[in-house]
N, C-alpha and C. Protein backbone atom coordinates (compact mmCIF):
# COMPACT_ATOMS: atom_id res chain seq x y z
N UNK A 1 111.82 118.09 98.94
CA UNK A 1 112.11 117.16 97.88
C UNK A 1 112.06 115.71 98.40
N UNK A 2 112.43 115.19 100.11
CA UNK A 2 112.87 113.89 100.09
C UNK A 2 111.05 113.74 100.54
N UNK A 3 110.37 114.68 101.06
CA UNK A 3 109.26 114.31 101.28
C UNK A 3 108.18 113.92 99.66
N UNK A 4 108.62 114.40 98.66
CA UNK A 4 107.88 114.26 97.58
C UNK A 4 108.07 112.63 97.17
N UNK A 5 109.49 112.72 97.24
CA UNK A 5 109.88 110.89 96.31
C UNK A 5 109.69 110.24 97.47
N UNK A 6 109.28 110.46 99.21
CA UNK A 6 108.72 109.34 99.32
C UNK A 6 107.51 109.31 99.27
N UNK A 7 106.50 110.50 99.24
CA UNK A 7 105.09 110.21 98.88
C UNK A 7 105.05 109.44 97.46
N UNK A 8 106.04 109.78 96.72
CA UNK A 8 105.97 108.96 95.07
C UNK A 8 105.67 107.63 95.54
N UNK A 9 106.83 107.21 96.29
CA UNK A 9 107.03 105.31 96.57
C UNK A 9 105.76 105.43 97.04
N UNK A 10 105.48 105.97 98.57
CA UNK A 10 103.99 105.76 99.07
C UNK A 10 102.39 105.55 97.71
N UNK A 11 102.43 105.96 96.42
CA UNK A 11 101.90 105.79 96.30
C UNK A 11 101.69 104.76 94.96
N UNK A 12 103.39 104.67 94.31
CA UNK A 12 103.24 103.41 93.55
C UNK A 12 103.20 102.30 94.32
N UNK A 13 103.26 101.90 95.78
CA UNK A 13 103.41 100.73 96.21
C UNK A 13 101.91 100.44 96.41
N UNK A 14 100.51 101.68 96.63
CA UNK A 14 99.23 101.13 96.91
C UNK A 14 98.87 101.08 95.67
N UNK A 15 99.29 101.84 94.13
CA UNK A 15 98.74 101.55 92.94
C UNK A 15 99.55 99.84 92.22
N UNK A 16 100.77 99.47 92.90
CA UNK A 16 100.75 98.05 92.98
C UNK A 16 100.15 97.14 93.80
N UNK A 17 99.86 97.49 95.31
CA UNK A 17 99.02 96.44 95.76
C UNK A 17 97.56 96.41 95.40
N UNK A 18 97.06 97.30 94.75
CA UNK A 18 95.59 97.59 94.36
C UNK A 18 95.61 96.45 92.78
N UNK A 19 96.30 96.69 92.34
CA UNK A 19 96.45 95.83 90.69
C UNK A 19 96.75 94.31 91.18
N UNK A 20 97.38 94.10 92.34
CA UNK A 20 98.15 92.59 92.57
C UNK A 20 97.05 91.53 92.79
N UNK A 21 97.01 90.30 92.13
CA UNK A 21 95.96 89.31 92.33
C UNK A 21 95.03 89.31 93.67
N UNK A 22 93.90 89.02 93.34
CA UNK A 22 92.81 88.64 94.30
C UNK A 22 93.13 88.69 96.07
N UNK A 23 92.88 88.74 96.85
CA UNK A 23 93.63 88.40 97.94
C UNK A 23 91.97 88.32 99.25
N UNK A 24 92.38 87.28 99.32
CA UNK A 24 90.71 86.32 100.08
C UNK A 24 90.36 87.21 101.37
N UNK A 25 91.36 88.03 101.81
CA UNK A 25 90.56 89.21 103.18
C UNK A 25 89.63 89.56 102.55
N UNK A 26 89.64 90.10 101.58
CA UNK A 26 88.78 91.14 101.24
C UNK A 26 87.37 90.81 100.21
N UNK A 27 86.97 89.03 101.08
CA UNK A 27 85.95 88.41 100.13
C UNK A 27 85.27 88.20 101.15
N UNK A 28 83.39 87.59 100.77
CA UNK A 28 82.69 86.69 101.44
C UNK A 28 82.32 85.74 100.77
N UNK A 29 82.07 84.55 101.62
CA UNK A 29 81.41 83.55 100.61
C UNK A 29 80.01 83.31 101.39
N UNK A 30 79.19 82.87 100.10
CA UNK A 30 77.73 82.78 100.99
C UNK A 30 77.87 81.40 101.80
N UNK A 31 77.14 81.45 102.96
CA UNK A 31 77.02 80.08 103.91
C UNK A 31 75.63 79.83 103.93
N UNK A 32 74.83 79.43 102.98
CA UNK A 32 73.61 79.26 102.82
C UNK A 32 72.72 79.44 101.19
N UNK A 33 71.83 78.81 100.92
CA UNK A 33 71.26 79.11 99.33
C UNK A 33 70.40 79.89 99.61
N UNK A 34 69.95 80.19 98.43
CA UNK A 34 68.94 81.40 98.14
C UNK A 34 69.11 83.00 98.98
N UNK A 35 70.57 83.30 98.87
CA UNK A 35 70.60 84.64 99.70
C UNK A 35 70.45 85.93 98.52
N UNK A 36 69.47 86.86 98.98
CA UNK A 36 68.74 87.98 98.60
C UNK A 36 70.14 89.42 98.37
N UNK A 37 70.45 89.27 97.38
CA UNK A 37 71.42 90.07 96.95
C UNK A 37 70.57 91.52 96.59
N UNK A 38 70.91 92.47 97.45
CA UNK A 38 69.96 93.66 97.54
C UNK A 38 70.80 94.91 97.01
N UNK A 39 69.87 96.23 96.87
CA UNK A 39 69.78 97.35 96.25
C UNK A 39 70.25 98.26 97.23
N UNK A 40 69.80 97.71 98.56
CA UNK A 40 70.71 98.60 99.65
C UNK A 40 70.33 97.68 101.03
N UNK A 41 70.98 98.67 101.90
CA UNK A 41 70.91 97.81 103.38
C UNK A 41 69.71 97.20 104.03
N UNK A 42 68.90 97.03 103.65
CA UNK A 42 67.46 96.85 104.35
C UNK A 42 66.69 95.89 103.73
N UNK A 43 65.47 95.01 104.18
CA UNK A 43 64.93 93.80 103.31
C UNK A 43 63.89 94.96 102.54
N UNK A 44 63.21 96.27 103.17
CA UNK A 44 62.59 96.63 102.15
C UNK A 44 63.14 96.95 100.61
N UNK A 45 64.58 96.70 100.32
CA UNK A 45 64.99 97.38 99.23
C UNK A 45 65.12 96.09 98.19
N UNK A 46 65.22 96.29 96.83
CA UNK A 46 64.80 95.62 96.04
C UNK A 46 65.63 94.61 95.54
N UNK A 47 65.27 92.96 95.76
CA UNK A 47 66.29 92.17 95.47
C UNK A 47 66.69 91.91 94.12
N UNK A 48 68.53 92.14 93.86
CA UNK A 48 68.91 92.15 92.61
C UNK A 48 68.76 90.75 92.10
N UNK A 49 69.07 89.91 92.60
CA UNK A 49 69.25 88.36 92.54
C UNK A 49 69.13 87.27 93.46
N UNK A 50 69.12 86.25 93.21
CA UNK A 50 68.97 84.93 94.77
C UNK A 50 70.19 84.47 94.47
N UNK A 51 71.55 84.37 95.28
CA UNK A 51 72.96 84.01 95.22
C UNK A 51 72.74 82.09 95.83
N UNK A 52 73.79 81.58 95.33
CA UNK A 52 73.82 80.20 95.98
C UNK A 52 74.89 80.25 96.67
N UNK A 53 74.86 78.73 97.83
CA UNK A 53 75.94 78.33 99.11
C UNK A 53 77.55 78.80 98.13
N UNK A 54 78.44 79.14 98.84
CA UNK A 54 79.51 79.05 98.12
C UNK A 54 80.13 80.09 97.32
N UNK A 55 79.24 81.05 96.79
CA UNK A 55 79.17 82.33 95.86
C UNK A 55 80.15 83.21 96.64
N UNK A 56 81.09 83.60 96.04
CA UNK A 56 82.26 84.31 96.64
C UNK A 56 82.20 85.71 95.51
N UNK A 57 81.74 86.90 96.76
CA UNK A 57 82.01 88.27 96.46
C UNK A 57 83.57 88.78 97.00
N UNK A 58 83.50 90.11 96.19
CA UNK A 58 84.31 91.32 96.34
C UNK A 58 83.34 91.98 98.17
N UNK A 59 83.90 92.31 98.93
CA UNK A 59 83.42 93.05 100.49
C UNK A 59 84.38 94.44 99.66
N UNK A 60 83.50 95.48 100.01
CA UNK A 60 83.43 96.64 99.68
C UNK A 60 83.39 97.86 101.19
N UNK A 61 82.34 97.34 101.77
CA UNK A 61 82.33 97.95 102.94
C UNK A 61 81.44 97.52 103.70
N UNK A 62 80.45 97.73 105.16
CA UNK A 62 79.85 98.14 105.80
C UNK A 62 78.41 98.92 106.18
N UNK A 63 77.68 98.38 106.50
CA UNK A 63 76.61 99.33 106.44
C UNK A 63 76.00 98.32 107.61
N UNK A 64 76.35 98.78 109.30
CA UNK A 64 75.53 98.29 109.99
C UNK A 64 75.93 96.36 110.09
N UNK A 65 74.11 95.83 110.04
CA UNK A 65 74.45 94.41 109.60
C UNK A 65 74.41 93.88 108.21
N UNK A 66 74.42 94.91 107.58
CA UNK A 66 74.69 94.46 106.09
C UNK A 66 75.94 94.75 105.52
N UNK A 67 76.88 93.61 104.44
CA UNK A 67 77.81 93.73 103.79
C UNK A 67 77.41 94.75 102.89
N UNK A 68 78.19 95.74 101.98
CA UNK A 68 78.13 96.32 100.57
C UNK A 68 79.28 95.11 99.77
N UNK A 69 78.37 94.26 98.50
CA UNK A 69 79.49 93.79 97.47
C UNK A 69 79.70 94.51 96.36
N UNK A 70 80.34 93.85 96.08
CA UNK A 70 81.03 94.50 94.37
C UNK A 70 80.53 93.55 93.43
N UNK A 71 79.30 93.97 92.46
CA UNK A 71 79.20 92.68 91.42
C UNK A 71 78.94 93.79 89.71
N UNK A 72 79.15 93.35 88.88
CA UNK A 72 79.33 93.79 87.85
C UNK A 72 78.99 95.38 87.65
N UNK A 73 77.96 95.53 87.75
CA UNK A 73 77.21 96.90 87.26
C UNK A 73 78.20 97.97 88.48
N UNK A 74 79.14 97.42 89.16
CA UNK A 74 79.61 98.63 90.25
C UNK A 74 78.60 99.47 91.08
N UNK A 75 77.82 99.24 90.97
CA UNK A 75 76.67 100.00 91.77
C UNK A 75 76.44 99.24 93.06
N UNK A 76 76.15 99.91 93.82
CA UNK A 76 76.49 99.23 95.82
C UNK A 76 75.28 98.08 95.89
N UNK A 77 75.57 96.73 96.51
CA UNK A 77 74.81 95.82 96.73
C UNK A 77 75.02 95.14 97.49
N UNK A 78 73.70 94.79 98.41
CA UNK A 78 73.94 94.29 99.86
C UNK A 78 73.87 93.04 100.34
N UNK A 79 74.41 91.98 101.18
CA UNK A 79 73.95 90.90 101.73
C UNK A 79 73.90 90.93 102.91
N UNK A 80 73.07 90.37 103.87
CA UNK A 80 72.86 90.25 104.94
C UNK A 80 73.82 89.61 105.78
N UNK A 81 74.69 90.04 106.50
CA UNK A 81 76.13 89.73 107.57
C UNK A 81 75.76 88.43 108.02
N UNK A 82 74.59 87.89 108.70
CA UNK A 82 74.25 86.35 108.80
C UNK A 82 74.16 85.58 108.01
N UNK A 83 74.19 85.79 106.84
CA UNK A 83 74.65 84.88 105.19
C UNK A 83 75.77 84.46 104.79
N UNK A 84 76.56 84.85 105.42
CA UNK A 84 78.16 85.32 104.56
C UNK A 84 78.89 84.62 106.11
N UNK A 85 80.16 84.05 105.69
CA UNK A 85 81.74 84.08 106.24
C UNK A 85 82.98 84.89 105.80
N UNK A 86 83.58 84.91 106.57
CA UNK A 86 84.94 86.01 105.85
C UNK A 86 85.58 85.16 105.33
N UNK A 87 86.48 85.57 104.35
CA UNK A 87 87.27 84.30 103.59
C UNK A 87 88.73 84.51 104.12
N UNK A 88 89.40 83.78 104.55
CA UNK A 88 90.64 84.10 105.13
C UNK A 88 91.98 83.56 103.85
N UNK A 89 91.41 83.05 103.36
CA UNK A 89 92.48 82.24 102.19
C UNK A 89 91.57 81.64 100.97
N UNK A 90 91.69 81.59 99.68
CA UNK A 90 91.41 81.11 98.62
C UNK A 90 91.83 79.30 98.75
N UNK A 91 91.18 78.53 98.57
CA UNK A 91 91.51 76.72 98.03
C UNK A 91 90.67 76.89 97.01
N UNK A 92 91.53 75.55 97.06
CA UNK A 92 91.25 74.69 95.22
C UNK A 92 89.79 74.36 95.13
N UNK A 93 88.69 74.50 95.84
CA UNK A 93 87.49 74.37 95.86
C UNK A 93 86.34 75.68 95.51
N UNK A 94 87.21 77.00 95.72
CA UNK A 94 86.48 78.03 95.98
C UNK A 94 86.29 78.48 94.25
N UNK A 95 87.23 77.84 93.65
CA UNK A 95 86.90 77.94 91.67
C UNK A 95 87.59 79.75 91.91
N UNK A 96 88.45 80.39 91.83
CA UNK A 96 89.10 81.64 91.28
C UNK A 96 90.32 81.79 90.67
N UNK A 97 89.98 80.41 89.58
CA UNK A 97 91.16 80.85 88.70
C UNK A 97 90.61 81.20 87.51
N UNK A 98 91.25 82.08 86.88
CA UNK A 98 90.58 82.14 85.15
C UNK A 98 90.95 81.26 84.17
N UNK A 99 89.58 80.83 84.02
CA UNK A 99 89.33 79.95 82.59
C UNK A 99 89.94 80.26 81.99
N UNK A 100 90.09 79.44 80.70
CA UNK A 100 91.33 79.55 79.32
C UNK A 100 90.52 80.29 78.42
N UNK A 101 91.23 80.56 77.69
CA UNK A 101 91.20 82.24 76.77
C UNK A 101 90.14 81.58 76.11
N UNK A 102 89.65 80.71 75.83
CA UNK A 102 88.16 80.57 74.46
C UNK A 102 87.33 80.88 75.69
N UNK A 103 87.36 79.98 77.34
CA UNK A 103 85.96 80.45 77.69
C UNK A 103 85.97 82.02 78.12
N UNK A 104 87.32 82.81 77.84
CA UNK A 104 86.80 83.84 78.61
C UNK A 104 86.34 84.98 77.42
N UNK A 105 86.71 84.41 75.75
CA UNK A 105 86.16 85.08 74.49
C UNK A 105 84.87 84.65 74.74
N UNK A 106 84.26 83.63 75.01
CA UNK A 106 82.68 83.41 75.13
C UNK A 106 81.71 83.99 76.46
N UNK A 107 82.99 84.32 77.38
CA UNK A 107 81.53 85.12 78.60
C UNK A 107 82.36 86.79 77.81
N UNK A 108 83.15 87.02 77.51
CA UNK A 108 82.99 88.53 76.82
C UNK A 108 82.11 88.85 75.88
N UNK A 109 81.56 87.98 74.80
CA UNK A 109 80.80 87.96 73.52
C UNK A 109 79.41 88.03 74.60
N UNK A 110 79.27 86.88 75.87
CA UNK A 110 78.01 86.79 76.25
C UNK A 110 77.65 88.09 77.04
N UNK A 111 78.40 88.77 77.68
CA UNK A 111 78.57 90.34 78.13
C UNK A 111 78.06 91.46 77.31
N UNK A 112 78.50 91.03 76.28
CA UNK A 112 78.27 92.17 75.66
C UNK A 112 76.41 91.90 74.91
N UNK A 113 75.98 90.92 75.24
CA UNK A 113 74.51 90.19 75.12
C UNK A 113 73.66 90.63 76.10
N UNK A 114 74.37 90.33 77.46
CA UNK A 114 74.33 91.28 78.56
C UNK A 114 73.55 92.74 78.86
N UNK A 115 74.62 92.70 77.83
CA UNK A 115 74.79 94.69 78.09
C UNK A 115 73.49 95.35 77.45
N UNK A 116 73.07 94.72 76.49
CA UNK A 116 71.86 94.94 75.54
C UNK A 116 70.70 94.63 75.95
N UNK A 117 70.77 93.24 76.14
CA UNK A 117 69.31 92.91 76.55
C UNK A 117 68.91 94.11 77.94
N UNK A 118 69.65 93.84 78.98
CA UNK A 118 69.75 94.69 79.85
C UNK A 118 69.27 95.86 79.48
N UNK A 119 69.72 96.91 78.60
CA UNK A 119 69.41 97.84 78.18
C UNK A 119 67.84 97.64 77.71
N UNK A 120 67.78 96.83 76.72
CA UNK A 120 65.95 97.02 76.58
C UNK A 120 65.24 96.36 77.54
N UNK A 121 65.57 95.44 78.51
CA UNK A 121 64.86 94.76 79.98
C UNK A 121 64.38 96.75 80.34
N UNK A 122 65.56 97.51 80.45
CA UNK A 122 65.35 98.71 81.60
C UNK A 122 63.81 99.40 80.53
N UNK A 123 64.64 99.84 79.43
CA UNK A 123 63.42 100.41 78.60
C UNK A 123 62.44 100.22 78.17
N UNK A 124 61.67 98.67 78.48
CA UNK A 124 60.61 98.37 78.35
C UNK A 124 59.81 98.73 79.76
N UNK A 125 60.50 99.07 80.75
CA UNK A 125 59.78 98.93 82.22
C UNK A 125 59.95 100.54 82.59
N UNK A 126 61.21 101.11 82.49
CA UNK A 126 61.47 102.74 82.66
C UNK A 126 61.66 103.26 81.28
N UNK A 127 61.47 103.54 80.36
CA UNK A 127 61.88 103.95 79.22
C UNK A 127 62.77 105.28 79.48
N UNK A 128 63.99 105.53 78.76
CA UNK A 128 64.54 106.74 79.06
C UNK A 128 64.48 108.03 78.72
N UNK A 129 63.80 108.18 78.10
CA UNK A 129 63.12 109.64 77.81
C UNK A 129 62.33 109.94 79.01
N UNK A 130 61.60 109.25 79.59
CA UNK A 130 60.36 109.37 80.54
C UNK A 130 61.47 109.56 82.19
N UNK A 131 62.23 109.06 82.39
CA UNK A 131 63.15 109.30 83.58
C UNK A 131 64.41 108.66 83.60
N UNK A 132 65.61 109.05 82.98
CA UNK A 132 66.99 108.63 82.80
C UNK A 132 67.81 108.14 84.16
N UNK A 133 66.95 108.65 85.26
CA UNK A 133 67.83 108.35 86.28
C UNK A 133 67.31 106.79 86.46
N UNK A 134 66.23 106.90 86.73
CA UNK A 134 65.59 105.77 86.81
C UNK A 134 66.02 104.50 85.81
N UNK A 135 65.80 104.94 84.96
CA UNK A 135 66.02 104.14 83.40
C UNK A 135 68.00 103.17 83.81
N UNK A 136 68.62 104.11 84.43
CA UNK A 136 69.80 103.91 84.82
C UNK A 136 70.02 102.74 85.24
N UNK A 137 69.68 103.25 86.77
CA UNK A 137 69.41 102.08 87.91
C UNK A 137 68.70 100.92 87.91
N UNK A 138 67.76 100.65 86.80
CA UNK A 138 66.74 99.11 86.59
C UNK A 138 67.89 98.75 85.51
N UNK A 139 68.47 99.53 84.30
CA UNK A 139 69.55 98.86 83.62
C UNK A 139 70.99 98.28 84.71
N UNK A 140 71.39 99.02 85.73
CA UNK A 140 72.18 98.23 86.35
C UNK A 140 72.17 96.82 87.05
N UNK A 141 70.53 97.07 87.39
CA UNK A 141 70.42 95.87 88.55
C UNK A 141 69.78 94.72 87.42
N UNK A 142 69.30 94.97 86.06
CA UNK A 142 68.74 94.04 85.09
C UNK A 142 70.05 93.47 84.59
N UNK A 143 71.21 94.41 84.42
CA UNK A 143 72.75 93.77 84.07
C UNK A 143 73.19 93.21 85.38
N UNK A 144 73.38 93.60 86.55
CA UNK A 144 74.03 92.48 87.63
C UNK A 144 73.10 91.35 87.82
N UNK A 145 71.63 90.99 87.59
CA UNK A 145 71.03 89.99 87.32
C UNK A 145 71.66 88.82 86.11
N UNK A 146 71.70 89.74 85.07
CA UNK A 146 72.12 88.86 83.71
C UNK A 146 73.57 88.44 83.24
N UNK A 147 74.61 89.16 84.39
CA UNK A 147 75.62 88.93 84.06
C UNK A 147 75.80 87.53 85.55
N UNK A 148 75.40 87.87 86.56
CA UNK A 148 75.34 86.60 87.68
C UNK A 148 74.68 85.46 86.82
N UNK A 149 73.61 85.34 86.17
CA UNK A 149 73.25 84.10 85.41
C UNK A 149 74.06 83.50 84.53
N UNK A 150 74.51 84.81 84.15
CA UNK A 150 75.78 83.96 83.23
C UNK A 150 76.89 83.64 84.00
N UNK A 151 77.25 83.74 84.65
CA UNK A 151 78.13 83.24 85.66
C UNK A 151 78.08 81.92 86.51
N UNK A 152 76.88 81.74 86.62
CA UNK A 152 76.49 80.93 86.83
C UNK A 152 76.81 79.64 85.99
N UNK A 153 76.03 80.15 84.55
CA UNK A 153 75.93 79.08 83.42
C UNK A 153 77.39 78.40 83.72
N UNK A 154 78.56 79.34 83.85
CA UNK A 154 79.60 79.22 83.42
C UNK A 154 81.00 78.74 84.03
N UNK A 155 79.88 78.13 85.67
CA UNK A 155 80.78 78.01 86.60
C UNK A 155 81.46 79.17 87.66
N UNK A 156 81.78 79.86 87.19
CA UNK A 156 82.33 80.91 87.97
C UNK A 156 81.81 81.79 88.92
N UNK A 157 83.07 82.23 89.63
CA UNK A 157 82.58 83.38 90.95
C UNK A 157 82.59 84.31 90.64
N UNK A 158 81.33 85.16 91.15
CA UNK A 158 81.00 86.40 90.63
C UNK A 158 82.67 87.55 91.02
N UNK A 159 83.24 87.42 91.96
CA UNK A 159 84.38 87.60 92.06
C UNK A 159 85.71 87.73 91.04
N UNK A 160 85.57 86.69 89.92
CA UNK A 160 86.67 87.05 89.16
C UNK A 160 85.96 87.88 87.87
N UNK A 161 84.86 88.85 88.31
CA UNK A 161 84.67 89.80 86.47
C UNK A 161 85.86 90.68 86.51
N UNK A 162 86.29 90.89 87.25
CA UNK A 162 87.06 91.69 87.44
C UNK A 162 88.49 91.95 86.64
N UNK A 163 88.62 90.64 87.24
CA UNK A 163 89.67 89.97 86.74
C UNK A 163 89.82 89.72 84.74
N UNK A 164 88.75 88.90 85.21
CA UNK A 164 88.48 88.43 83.87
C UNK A 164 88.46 89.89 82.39
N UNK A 165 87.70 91.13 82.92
CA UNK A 165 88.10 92.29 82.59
C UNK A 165 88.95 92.82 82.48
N UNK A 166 90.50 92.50 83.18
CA UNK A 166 91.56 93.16 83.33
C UNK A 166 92.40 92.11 82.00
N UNK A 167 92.14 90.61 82.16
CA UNK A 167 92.49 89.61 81.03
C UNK A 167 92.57 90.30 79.81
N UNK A 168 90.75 90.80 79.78
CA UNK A 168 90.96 90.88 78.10
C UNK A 168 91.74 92.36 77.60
N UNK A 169 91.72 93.69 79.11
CA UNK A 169 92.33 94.64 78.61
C UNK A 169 93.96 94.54 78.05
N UNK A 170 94.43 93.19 78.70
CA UNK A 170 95.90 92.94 78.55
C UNK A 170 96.25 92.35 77.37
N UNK A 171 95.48 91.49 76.68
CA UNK A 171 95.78 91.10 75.52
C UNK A 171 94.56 91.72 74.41
């Protein structure tokens, strides 16, 4: 029994530190423009996007000399370890606070613009009847393309969708 309630605590304390704000270990920021945000570890694999100086990801894991980030579509994406710094702390320069509730009703409305176009970007090039897996994977990397542009538009680090996702589930 005393071993159960403390595995309990053991595991509401990592399902609270997992929910608790942002925390800058576990970021990179790019140290250079035009870095090749990839499909997997290697330059032969297919670039999702060109990131600018400053662009602060989610670090996910490892692969060798390539980072894995975290950017919208959740699907694994790579930067090259000579691109990137570790972030040891968040400042007032790095932009990760969330915008006020109209701009974050206008990148949700633009998300969901996103989500569509994306969808016919994939089906004009893989159509999904013809190969669903496929059809999948060009819709993910055509949405982490279109949702980074909008991010862009909009000021922000690809870093707070997350966030910004958890915003609108709360209210």
């Amino acid at each position: 029994m005393k071993n159960r309630i403390v595995t309990i605590i053991g595991l509401l304390v990592v399902v609270f530190f997992s929910t608790t704000p942002l925390c800058a270990q576990k970021h990179i920021v790019l140290n250079t423009f035009d870095v090749n945000i990839r499909t997997g570890p290697g330059t032969d694999f297919y670039v999702v996007c060109s990131a600018d100086k400053g662009e602060i990801f989610e670090l996910v894991g490892e692969n060798g000399d390539w980072l894995e980030i975290k950017m919208f579509s959740e699907d694994k994406r790579f930067v090259h370890r000579d691109m990137v710094y570790f972030l040891k702390e968040f400042v007032p320069g790095h932009n990760m606070n969330l915008p006020e509730k109209q701009k974050i009703r206008e990148i949700q409305k633009a998300a969901q613009w996103a989500k569509a176009v994306s969808s016919q970007e994939a089906d004009e090039i893989i159509p999904k009847v013809i190969n669903e897996e496929r059809y999948n994977n060009f819709r993910n990397i055509c949405f982490d393309k279109n949702m980074y542009n909008l991010f862009e538009i909009h000021g922000l680090q690809t870093a707070m969708f997350v966030q910004i996702i958890n915003h609108r589930e709360k209210n």
